[in-house]
Protein backbone atom coordinates (compact mmCIF):
# COMPACT_ATOMS: atom_id res chain seq x y z
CA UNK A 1 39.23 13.40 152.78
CA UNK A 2 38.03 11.47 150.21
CA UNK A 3 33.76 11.03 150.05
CA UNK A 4 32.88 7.70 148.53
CA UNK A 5 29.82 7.75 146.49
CA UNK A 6 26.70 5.82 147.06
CA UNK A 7 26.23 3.71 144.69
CA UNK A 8 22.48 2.89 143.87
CA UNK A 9 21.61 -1.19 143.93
CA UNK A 10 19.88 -2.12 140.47
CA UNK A 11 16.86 -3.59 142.04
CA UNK A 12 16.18 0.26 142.96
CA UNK A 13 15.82 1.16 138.67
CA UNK A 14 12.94 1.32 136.97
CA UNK A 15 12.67 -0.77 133.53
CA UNK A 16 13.38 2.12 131.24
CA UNK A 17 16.13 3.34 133.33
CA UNK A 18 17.82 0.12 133.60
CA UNK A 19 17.34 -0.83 130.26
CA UNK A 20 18.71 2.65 128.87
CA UNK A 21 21.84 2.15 131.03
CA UNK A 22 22.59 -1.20 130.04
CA UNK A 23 22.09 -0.28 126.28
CA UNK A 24 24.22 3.15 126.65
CA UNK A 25 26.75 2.56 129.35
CA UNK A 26 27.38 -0.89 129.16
CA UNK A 27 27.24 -1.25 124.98
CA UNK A 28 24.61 -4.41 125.75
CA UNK A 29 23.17 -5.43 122.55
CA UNK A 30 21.07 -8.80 123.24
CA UNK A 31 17.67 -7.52 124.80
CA UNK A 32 15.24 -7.52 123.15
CA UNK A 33 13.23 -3.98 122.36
CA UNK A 34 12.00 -1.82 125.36
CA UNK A 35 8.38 -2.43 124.34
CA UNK A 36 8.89 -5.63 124.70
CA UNK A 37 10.31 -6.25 128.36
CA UNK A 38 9.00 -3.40 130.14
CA UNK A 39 5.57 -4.38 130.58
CA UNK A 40 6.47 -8.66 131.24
CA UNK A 41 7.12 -10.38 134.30
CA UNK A 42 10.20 -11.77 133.05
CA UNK A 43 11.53 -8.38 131.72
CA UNK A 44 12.54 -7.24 135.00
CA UNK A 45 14.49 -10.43 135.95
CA UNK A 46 16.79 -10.44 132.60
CA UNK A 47 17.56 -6.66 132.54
CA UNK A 48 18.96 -7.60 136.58
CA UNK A 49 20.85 -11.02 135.22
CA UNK A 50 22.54 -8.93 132.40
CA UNK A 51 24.01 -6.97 135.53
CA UNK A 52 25.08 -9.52 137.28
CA UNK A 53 27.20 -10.22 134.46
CA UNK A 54 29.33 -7.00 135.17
CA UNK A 55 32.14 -6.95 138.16
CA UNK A 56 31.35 -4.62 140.50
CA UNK A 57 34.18 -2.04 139.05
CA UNK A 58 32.07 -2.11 136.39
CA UNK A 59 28.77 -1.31 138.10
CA UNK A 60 30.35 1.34 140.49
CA UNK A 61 32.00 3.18 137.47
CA UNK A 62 27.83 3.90 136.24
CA UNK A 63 27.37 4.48 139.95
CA UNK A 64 25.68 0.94 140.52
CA UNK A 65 26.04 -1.98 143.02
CA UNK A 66 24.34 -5.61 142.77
CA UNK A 67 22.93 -4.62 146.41
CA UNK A 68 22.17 -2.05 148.81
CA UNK A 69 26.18 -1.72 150.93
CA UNK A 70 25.99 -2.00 154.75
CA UNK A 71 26.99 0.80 156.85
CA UNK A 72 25.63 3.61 154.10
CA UNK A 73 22.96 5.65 155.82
């Protein structure tokens, strides 16, 4: 009986924790410094389009979806 995990959307991480799993995870080395996008508008949105760039293999392997799957409660 096999469970399947839930897999958390990226809209639901914070800045720090998105940016730390991008960086560690994924090996992404084109962002700019934490300090730098954590506190802007526009730091938000290009952490999310960086993982949008990953198939969603990728994303469920570091436990991730794009967003929230129906028919988890």
């Amino acid at each position: 009986m096999g469970m399947k995990m839930k897999l958390k959307p990226v809209v639901e991480l914070g800045v720090a924790e998105a940016y730390a799993i991008l960086v560690n995870h994924f090996g992404e080395d084109r962002l700019p410094p934490l300090e730098a996008v954590e506190n802007e508008d526009w730091g938000r949105d290009l952490l999310l389009s960086r993982f949008e760039e990953h198939t969603a293999a990728e994303l469920a392997d570091a436990g991730l979806c794009l967003i929230e799957e129906e028919g988890f409660a």
